[in-house]
Protein backbone atom coordinates (compact mmCIF):
# COMPACT_ATOMS: atom_id res chain seq x y z
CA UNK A 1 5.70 19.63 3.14
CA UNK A 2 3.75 16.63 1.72
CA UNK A 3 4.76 13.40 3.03
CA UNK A 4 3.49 10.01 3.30
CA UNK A 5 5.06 7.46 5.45
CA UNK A 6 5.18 3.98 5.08
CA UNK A 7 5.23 1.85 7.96
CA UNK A 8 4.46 -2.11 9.62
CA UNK A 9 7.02 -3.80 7.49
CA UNK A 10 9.55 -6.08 7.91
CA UNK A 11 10.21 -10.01 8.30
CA UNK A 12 7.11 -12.59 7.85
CA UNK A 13 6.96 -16.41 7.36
CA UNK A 14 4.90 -17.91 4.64
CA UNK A 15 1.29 -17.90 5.60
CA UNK A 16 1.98 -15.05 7.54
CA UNK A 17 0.72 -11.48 8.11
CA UNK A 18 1.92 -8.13 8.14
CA UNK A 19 -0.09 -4.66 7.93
CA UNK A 20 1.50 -1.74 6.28
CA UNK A 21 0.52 1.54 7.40
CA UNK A 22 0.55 4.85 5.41
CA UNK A 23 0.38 7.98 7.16
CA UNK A 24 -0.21 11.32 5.47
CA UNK A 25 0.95 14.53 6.41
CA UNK A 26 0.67 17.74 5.01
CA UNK A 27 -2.27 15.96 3.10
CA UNK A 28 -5.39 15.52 3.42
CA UNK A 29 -6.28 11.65 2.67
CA UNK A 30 -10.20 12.03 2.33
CA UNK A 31 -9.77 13.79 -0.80
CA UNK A 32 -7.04 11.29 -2.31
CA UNK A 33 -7.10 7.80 -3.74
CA UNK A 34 -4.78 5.90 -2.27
CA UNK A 35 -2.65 3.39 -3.88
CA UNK A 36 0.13 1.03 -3.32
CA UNK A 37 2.85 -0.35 -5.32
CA UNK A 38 5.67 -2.80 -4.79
CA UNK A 39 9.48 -3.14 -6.43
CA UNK A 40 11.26 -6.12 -5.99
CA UNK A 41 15.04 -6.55 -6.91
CA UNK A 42 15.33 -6.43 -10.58
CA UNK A 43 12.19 -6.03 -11.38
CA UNK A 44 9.74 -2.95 -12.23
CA UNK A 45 7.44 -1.09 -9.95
CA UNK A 46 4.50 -2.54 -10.00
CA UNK A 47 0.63 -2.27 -9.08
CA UNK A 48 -0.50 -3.90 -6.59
CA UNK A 49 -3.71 -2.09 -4.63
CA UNK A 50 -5.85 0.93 -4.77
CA UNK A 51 -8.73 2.04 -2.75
CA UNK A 52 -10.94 4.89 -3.96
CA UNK A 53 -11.07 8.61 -2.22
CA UNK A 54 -14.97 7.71 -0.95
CA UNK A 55 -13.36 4.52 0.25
CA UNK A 56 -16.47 2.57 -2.14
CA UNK A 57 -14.38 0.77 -4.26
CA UNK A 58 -10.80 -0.91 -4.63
CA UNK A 59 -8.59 -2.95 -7.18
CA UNK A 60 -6.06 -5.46 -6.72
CA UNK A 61 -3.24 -6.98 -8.61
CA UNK A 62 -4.51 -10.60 -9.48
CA UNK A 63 -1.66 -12.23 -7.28
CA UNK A 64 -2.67 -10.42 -4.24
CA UNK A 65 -6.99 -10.88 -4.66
CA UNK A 66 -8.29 -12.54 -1.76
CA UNK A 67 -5.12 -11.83 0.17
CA UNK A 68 -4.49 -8.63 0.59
CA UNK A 69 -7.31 -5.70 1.70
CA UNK A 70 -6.88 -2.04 1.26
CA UNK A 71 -8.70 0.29 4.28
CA UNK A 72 -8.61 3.94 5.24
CA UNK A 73 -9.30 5.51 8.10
CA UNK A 74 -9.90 9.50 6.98
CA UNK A 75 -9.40 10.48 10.84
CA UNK A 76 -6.19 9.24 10.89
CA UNK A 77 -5.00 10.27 7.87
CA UNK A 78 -4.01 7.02 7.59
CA UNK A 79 -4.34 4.11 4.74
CA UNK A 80 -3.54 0.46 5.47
CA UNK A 81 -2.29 -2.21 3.27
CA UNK A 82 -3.56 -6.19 5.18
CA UNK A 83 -1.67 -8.60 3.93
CA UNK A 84 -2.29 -12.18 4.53
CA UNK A 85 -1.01 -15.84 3.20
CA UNK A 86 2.13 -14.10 2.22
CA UNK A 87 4.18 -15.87 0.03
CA UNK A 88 8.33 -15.82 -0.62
CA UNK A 89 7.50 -13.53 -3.83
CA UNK A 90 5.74 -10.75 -2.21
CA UNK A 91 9.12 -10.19 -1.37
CA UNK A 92 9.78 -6.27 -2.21
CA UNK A 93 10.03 -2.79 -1.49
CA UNK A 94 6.19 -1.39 -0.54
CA UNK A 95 5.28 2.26 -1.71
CA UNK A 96 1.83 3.94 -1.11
CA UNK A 97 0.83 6.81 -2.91
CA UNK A 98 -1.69 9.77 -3.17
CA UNK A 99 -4.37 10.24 -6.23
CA UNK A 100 -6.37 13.31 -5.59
CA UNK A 101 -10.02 12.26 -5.70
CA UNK A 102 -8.84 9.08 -8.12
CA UNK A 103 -8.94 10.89 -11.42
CA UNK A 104 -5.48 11.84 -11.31
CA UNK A 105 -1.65 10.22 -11.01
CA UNK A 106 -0.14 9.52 -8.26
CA UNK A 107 1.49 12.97 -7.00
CA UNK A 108 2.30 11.54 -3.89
CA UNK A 109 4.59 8.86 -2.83
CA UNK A 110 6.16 7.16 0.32
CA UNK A 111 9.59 6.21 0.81
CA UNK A 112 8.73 2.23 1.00
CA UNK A 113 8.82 -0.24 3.61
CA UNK A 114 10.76 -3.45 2.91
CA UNK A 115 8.36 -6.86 3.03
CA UNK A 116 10.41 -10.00 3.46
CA UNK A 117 9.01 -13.02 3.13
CA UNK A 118 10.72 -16.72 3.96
CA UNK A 119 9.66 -19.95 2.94
């Protein structure tokens, strides 16, 4: 069975760090996209990163540019989400997900990792 897991969350100050880890199995990441995506109480799931399958290129909700820094390691099967300066509302529920080669949806998803933020 597919699964990615989610992983390196939990409580952070503001200014703080935190680095979520995705972990594939039953996958093979090389060949996938990988995105992640955040839902915070009340609101919709949104955007928030993306790195490409060949690792050459990545996006970035505007909120999170020059914060936060997608990374994969293939060998590991393994993406990362680096977060940095975290503020109160990056406060959410983080989700990564699988895109095979980055021309398709996201087929795959984690089961989040909660990202708590204080002021």
């Amino acid at each position: 069975q597919v699964q990615l897991v989610e992983s390196g969350g939990g409580l952070a100050q503001a200014g703080g760090s935190l680095r979520l880890s995705c972990a594939a199995s039953g996958l093979t990441i090389r060949n996938y996209a990988m995105g992640w995506f955040r839902q915070a109480p009340g609101k919709e799931r949104e955007f928030v990163a993306r790195i490409s399958w060949s690792g050459g290129s990545t996006n970035y909700l505007d909120s999170v540019k020059g914060r936060f820094t997608c990374s994969r390691d293939n060998a590991k099967n393994t993406a990362y989400l680096q977060m940095d300066s975290l503020k109160p509302e990056d406060t959410a529920v983080y989700y990564c997900a699988a895109s095979f080669r980055s021309n398709a949806g996201y087929a795959y998803w984690g089961q989040g990792t909660q990202v708590t933020v204080s002021s």
